[in-house]
PDB file of N, CA and C in Angstrom:
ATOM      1  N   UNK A   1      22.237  26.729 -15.121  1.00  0.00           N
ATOM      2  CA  UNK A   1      20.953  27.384 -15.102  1.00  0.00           C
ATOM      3  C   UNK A   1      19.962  26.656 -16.009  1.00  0.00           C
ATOM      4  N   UNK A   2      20.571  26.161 -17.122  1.00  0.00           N
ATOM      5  CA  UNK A   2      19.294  25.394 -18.003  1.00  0.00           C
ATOM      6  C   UNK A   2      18.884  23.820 -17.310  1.00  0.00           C
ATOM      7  N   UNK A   3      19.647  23.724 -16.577  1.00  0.00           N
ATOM      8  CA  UNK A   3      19.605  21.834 -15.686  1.00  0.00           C
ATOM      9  C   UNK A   3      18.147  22.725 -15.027  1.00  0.00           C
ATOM     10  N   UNK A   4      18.562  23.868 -14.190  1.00  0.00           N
ATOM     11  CA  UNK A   4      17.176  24.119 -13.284  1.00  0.00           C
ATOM     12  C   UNK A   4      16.065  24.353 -13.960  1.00  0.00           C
ATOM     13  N   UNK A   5      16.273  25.191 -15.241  1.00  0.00           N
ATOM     14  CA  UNK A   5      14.714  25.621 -16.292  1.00  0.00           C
ATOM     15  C   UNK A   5      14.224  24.074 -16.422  1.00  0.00           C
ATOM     16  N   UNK A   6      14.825  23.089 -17.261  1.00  0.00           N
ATOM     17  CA  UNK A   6      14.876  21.709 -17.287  1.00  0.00           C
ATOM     18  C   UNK A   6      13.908  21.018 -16.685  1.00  0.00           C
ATOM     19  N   UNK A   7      14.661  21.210 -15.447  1.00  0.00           N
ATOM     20  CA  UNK A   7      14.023  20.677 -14.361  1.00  0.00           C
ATOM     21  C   UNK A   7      12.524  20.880 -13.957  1.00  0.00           C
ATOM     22  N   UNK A   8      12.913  22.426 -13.834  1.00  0.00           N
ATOM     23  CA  UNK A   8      10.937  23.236 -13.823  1.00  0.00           C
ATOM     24  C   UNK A   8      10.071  23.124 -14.496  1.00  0.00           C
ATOM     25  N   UNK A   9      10.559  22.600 -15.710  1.00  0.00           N
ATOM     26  CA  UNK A   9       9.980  21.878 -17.016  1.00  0.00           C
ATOM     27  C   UNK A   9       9.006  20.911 -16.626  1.00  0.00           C
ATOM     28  N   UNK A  10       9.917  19.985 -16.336  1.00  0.00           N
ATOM     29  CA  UNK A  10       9.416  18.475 -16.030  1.00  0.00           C
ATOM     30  C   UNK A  10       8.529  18.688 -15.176  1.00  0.00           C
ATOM     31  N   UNK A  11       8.728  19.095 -14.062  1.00  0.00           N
ATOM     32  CA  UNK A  11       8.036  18.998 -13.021  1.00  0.00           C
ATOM     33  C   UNK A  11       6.431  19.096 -13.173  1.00  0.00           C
ATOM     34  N   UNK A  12       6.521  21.011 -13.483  1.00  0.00           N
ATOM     35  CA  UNK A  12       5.283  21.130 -13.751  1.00  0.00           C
ATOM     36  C   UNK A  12       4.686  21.073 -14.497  1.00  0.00           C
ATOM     37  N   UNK A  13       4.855  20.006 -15.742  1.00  0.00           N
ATOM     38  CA  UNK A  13       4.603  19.015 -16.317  1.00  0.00           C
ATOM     39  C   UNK A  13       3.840  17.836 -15.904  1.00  0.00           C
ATOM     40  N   UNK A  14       4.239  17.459 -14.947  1.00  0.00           N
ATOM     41  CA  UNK A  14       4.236  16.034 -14.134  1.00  0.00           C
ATOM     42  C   UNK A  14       2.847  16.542 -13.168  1.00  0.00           C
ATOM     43  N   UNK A  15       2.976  17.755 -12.559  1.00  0.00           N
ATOM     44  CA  UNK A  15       2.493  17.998 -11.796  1.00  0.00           C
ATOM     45  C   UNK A  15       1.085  18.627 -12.394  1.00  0.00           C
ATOM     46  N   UNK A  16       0.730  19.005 -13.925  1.00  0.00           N
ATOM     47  CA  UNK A  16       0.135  19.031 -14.499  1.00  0.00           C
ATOM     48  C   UNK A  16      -1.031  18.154 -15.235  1.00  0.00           C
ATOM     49  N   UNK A  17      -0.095  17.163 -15.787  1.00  0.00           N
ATOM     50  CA  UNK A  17      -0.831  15.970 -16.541  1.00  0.00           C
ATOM     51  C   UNK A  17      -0.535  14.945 -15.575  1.00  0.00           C
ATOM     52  N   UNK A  18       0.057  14.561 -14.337  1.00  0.00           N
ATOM     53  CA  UNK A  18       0.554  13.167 -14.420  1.00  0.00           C
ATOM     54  C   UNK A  18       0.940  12.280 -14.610  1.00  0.00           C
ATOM     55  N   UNK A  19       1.556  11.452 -14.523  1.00  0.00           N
ATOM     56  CA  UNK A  19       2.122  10.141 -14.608  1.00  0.00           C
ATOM     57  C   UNK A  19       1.349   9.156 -15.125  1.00  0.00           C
ATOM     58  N   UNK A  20       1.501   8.865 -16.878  1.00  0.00           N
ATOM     59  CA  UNK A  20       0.204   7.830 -17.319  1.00  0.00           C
ATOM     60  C   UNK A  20      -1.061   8.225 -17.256  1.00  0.00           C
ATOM     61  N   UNK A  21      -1.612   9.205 -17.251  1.00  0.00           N
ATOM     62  CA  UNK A  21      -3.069   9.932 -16.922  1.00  0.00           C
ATOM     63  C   UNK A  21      -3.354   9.921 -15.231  1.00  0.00           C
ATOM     64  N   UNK A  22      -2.719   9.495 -14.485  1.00  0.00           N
ATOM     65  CA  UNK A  22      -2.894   9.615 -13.234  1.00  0.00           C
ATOM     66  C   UNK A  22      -2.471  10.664 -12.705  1.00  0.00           C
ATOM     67  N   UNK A  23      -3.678  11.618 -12.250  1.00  0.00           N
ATOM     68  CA  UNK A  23      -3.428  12.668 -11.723  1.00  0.00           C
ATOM     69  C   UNK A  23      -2.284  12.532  -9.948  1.00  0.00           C
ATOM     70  N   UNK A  24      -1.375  13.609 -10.080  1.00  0.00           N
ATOM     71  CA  UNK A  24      -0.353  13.921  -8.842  1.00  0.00           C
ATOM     72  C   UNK A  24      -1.004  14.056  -7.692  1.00  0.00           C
ATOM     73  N   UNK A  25      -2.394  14.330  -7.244  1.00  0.00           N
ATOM     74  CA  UNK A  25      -3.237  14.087  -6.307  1.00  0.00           C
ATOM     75  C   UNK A  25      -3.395  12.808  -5.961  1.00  0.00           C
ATOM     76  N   UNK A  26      -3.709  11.315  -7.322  1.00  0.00           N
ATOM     77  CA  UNK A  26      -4.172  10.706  -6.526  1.00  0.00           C
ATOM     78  C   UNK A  26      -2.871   9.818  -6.299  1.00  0.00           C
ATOM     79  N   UNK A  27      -1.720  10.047  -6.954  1.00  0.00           N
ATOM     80  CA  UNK A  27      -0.607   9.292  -6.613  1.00  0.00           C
ATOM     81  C   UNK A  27      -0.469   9.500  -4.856  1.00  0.00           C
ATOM     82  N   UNK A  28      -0.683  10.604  -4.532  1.00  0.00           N
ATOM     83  CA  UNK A  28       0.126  10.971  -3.101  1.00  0.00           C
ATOM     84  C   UNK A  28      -1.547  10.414  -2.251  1.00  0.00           C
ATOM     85  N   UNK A  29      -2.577  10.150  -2.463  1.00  0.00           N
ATOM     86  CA  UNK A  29      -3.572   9.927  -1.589  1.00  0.00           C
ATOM     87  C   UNK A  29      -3.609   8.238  -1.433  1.00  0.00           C
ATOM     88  N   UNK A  30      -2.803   7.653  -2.945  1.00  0.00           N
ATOM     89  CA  UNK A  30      -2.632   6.436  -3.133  1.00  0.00           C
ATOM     90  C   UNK A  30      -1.520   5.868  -2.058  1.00  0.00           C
ATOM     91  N   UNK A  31      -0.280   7.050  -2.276  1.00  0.00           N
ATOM     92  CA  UNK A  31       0.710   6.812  -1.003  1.00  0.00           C
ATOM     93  C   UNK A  31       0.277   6.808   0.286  1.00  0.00           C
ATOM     94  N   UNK A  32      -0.831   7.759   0.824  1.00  0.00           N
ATOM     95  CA  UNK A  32      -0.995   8.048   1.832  1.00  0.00           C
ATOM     96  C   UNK A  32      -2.028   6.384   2.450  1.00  0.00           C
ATOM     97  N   UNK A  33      -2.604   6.553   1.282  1.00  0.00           N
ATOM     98  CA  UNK A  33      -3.445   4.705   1.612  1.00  0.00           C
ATOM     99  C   UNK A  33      -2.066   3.522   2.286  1.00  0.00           C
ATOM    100  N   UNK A  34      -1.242   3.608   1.362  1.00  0.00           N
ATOM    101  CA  UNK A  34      -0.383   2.574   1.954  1.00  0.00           C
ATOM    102  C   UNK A  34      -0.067   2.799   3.166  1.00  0.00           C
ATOM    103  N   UNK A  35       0.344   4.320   3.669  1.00  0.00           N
ATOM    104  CA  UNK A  35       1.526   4.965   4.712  1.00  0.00           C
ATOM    105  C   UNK A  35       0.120   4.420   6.009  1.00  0.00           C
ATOM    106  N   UNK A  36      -1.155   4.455   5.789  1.00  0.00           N
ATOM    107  CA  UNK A  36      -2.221   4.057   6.344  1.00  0.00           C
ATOM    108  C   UNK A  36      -2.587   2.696   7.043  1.00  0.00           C
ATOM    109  N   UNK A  37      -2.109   2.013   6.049  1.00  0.00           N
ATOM    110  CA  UNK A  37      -2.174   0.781   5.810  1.00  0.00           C
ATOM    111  C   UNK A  37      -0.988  -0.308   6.468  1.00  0.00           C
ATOM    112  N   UNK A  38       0.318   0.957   6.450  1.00  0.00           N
ATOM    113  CA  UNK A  38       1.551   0.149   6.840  1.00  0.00           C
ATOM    114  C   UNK A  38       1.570   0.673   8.399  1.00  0.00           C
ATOM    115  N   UNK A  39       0.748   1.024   9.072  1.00  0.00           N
ATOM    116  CA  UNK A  39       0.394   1.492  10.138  1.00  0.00           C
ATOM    117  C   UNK A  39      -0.689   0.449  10.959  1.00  0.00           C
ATOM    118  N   UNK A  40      -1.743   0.405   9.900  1.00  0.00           N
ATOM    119  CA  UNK A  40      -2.584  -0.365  10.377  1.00  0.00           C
ATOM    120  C   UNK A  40      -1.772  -2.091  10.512  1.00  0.00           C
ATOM    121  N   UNK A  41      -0.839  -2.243  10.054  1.00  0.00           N
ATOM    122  CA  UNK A  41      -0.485  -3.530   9.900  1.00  0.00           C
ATOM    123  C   UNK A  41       0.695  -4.026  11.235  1.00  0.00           C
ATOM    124  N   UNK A  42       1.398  -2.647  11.277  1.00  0.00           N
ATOM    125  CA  UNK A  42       2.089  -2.777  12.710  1.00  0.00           C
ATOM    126  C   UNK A  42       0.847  -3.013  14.545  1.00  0.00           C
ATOM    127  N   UNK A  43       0.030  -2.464  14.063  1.00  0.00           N
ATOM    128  CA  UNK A  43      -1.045  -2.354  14.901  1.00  0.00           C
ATOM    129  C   UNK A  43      -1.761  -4.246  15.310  1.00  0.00           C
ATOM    130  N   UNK A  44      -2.123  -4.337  14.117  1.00  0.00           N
ATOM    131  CA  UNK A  44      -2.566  -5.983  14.332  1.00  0.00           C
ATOM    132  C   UNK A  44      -1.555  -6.950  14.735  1.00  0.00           C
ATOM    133  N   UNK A  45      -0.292  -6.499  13.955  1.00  0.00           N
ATOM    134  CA  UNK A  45       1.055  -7.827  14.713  1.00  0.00           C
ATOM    135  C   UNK A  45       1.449  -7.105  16.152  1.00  0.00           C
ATOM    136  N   UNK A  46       1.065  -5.910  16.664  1.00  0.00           N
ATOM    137  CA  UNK A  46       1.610  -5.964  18.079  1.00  0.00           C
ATOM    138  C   UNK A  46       0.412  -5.690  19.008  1.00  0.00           C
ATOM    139  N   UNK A  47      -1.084  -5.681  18.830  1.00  0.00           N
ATOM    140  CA  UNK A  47      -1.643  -5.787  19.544  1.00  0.00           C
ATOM    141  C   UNK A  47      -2.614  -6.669  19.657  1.00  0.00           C
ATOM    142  N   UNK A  48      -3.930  -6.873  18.244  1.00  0.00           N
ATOM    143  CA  UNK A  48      -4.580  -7.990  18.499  1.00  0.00           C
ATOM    144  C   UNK A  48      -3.992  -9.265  18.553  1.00  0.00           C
ATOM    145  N   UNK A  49      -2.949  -9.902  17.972  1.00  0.00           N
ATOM    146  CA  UNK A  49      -1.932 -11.353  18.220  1.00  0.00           C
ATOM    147  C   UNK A  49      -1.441 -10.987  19.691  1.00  0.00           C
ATOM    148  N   UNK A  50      -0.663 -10.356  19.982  1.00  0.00           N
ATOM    149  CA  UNK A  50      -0.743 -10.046  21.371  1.00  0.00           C
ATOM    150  C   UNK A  50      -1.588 -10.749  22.479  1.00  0.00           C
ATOM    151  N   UNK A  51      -2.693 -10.177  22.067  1.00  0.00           N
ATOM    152  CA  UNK A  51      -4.131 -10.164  22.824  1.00  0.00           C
ATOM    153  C   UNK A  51      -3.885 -11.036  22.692  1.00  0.00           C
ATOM    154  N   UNK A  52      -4.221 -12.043  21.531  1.00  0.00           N
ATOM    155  CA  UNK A  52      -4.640 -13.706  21.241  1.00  0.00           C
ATOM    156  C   UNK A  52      -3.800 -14.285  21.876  1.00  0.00           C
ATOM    157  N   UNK A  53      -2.315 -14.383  21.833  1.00  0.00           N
ATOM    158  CA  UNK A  53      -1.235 -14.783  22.454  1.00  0.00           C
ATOM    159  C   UNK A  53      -1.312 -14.649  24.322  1.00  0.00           C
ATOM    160  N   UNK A  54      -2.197 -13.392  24.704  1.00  0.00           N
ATOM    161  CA  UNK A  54      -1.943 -13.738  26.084  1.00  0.00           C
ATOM    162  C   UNK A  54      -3.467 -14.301  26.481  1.00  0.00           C
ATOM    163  N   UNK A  55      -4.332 -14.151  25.915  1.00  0.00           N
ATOM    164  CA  UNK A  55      -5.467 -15.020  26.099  1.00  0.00           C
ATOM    165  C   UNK A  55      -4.971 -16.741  25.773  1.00  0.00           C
ATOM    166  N   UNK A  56      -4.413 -17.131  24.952  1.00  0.00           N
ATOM    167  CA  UNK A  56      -4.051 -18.345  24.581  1.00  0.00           C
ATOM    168  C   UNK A  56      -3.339 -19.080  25.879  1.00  0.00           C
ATOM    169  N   UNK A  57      -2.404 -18.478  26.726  1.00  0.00           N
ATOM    170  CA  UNK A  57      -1.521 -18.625  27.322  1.00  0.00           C
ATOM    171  C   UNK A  57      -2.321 -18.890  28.350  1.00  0.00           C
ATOM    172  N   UNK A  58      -3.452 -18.402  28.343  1.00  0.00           N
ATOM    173  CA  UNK A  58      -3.960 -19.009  29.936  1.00  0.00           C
ATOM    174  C   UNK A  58      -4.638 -19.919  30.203  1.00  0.00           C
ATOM    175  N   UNK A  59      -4.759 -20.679  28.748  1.00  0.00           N
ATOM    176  CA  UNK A  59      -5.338 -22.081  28.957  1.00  0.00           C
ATOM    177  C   UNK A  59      -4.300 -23.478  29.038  1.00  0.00           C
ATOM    178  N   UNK A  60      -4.622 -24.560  29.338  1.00  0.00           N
ATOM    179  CA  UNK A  60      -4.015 -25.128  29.618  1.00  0.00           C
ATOM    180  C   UNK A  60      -3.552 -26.384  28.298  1.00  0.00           C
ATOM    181  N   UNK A  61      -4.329 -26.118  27.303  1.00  0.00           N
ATOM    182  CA  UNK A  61      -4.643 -26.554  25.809  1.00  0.00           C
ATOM    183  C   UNK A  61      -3.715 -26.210  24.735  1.00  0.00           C
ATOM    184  N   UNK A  62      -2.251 -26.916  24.285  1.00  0.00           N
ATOM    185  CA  UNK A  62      -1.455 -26.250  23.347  1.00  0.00           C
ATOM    186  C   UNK A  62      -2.076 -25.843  21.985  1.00  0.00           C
ATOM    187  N   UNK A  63      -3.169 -25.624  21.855  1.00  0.00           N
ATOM    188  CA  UNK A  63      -3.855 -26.543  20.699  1.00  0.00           C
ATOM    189  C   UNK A  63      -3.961 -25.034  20.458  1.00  0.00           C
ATOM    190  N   UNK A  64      -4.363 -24.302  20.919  1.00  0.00           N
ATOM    191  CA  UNK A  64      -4.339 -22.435  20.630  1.00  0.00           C
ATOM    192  C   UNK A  64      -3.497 -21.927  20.850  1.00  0.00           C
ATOM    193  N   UNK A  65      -1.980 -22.268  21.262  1.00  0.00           N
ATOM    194  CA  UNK A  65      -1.145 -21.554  20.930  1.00  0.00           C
ATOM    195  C   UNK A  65      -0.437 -21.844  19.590  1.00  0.00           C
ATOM    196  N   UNK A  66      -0.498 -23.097  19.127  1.00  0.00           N
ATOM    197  CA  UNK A  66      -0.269 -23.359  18.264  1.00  0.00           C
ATOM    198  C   UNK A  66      -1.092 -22.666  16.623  1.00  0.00           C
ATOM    199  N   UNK A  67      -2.040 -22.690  17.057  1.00  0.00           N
ATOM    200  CA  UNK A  67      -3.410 -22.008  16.400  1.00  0.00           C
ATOM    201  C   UNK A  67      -3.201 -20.171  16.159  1.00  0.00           C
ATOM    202  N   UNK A  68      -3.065 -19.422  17.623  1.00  0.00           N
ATOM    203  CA  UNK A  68      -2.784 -17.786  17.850  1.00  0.00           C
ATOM    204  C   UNK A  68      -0.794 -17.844  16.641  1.00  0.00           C
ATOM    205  N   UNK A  69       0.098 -18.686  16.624  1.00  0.00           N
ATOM    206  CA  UNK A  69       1.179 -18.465  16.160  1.00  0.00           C
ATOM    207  C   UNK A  69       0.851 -18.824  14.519  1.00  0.00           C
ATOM    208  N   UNK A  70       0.422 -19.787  14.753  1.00  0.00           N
ATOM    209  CA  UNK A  70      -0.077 -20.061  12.380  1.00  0.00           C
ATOM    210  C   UNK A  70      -1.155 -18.950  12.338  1.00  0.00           C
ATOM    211  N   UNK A  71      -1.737 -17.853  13.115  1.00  0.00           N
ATOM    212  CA  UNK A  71      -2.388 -16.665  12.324  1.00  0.00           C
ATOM    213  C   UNK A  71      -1.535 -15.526  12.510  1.00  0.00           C
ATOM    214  N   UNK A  72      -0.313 -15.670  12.777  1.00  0.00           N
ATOM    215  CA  UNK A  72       0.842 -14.417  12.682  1.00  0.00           C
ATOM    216  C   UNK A  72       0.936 -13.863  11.347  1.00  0.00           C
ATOM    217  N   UNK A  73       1.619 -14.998  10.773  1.00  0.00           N
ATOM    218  CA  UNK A  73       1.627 -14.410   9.084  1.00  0.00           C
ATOM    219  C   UNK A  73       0.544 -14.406   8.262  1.00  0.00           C
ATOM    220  N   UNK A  74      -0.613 -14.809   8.236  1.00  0.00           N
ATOM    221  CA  UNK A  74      -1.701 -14.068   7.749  1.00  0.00           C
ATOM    222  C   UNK A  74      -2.868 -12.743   8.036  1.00  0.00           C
ATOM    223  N   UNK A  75      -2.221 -12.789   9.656  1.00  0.00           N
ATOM    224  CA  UNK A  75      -2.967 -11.334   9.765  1.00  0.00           C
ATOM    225  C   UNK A  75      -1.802 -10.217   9.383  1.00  0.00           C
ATOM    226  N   UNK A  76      -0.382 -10.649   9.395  1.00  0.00           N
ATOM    227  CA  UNK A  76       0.243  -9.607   8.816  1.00  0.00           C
ATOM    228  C   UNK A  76       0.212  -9.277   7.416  1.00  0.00           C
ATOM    229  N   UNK A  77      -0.241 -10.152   6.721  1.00  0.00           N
ATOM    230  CA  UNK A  77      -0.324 -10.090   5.234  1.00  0.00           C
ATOM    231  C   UNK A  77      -1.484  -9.376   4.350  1.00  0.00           C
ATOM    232  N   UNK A  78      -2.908  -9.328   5.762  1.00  0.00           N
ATOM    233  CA  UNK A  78      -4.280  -9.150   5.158  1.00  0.00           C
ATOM    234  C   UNK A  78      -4.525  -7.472   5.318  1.00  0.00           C
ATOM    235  N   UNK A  79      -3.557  -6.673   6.053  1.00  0.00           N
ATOM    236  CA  UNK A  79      -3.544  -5.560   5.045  1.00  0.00           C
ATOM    237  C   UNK A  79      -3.056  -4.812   4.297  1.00  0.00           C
ATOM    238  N   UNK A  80      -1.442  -5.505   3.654  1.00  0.00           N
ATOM    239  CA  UNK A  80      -1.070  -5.316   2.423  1.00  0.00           C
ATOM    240  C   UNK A  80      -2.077  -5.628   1.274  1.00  0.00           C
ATOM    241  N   UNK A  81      -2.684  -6.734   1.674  1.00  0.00           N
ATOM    242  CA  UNK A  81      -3.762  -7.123   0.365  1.00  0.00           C
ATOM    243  C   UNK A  81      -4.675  -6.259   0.566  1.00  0.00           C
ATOM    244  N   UNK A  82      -5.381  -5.827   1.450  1.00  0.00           N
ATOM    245  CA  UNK A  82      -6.599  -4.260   1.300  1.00  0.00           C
ATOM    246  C   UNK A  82      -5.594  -3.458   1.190  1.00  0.00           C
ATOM    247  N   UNK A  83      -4.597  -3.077   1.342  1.00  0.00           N
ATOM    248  CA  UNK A  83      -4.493  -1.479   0.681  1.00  0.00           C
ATOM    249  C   UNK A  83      -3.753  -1.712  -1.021  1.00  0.00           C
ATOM    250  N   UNK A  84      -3.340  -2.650  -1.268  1.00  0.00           N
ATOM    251  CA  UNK A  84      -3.627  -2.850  -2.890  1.00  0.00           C
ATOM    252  C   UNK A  84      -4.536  -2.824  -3.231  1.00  0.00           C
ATOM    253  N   UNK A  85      -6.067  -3.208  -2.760  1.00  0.00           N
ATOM    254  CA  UNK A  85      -7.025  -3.173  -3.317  1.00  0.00           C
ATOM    255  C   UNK A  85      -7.692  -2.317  -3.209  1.00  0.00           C
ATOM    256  N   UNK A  86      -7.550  -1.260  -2.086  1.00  0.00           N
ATOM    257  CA  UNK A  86      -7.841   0.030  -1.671  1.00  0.00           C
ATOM    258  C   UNK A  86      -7.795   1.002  -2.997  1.00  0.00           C
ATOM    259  N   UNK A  87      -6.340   1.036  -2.673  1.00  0.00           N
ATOM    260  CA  UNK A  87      -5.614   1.586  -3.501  1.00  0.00           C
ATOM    261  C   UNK A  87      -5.518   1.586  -5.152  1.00  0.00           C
ATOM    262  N   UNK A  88      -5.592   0.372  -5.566  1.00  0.00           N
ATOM    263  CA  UNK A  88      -5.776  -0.269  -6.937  1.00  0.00           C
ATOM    264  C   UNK A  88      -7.369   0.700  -7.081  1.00  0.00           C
ATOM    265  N   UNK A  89      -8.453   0.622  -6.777  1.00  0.00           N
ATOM    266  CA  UNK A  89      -9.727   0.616  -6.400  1.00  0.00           C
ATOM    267  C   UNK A  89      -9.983   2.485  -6.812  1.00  0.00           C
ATOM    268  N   UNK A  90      -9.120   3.251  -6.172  1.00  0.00           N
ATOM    269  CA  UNK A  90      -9.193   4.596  -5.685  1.00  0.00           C
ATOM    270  C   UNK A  90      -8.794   4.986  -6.880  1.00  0.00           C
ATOM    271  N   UNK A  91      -7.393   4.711  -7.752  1.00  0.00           N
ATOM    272  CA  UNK A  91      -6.316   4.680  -8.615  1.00  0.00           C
ATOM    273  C   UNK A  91      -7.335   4.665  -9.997  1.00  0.00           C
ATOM    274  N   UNK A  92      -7.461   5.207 -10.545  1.00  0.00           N
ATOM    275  CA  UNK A  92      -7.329   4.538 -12.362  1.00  0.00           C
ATOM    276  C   UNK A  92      -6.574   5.166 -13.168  1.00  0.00           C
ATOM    277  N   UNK A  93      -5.919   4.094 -13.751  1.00  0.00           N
ATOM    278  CA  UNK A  93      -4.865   3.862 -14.363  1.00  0.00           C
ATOM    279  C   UNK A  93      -5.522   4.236 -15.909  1.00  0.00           C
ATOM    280  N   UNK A  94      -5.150   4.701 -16.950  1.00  0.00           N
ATOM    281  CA  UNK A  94      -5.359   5.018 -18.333  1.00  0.00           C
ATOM    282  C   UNK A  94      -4.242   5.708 -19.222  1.00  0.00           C
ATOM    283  N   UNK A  95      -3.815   4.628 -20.386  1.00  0.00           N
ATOM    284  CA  UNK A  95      -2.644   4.413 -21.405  1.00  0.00           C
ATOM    285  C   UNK A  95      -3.294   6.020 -21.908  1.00  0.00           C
ATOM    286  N   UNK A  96      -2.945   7.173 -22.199  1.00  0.00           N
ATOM    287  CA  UNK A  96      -3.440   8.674 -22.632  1.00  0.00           C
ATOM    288  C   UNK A  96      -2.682   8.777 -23.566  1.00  0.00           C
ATOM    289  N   UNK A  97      -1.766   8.207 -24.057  1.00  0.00           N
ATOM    290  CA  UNK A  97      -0.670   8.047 -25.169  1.00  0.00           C
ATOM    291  C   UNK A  97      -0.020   6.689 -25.859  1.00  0.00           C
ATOM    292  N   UNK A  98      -0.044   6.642 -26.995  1.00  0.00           N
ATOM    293  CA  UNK A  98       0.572   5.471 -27.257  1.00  0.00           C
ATOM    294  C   UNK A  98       1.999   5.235 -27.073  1.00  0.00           C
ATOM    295  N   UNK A  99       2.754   6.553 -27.256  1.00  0.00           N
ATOM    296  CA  UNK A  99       3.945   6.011 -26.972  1.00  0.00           C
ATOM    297  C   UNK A  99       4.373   5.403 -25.416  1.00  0.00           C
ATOM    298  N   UNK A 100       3.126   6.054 -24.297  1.00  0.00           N
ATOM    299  CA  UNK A 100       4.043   5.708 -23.229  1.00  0.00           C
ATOM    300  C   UNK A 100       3.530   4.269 -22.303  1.00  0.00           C
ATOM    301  N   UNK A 101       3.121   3.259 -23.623  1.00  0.00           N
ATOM    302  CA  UNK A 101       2.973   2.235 -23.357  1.00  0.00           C
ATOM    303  C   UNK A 101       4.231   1.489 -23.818  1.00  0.00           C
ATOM    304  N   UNK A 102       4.875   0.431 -23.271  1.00  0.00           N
ATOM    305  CA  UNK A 102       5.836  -0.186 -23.725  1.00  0.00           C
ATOM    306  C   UNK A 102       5.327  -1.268 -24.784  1.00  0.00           C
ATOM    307  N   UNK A 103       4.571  -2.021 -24.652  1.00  0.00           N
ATOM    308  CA  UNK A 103       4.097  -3.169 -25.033  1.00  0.00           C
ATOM    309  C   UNK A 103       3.716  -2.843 -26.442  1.00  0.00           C
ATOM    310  N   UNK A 104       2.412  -1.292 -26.806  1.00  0.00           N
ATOM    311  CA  UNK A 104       1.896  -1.314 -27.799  1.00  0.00           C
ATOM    312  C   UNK A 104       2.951  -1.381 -28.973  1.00  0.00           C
ATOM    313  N   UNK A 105       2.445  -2.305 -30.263  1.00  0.00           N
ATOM    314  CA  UNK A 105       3.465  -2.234 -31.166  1.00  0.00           C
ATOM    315  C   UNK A 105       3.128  -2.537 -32.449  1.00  0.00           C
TER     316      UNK A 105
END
């Protein structure tokens, strides 16, 4: 029974002050940016490359397929980098304690 008081402790604790001064709202809106983001990213590798890939295909010029395949891994990459920056952006981060910095010393 005291593991569960314990527990209820922490929580609404956590759910109180946050994590590092970051309020429990914007952690989960911060998640929801990524869950957004990791959506939007399946979207560009299976439909606009797609597109490019079957537009490419109907010319007679290797020179764009070669071209539509070297922008695979950078359009998959360009919105992990916006929703870090989204996210980073939305987020502020603030040390509210000294102890629960590791570094300060």
């Amino acid at each position: 029974m005291e593991i569960i008081n314990n527990f209820s402790e922490i929580f609404l604790s956590v759910w109180d002050k946050g994590i590092l001064g970051v309020d429990i709202f914007q952690i989960l809106i911060g998640i929801g940016i990524f869950f957004i983001f990791l959506i939007f990213r399946g979207l560009i590798s299976k439909l606009i490359i797609k597109k490019l890939e079957v537009i490419s295909k109907k010319t007679t010029n290797k020179l764009d397929d070669t071209f539509v395949n070297s922008l695979v891994g950078p359009a998959r990459f360009l919105p992990i980098v916006l929703r870090f920056f989204i996210a980073s952006y939305y987020m502020t981060f603030s040390v509210t304690d000294e102890r629960s910095c590791r570094y300060n010393q």
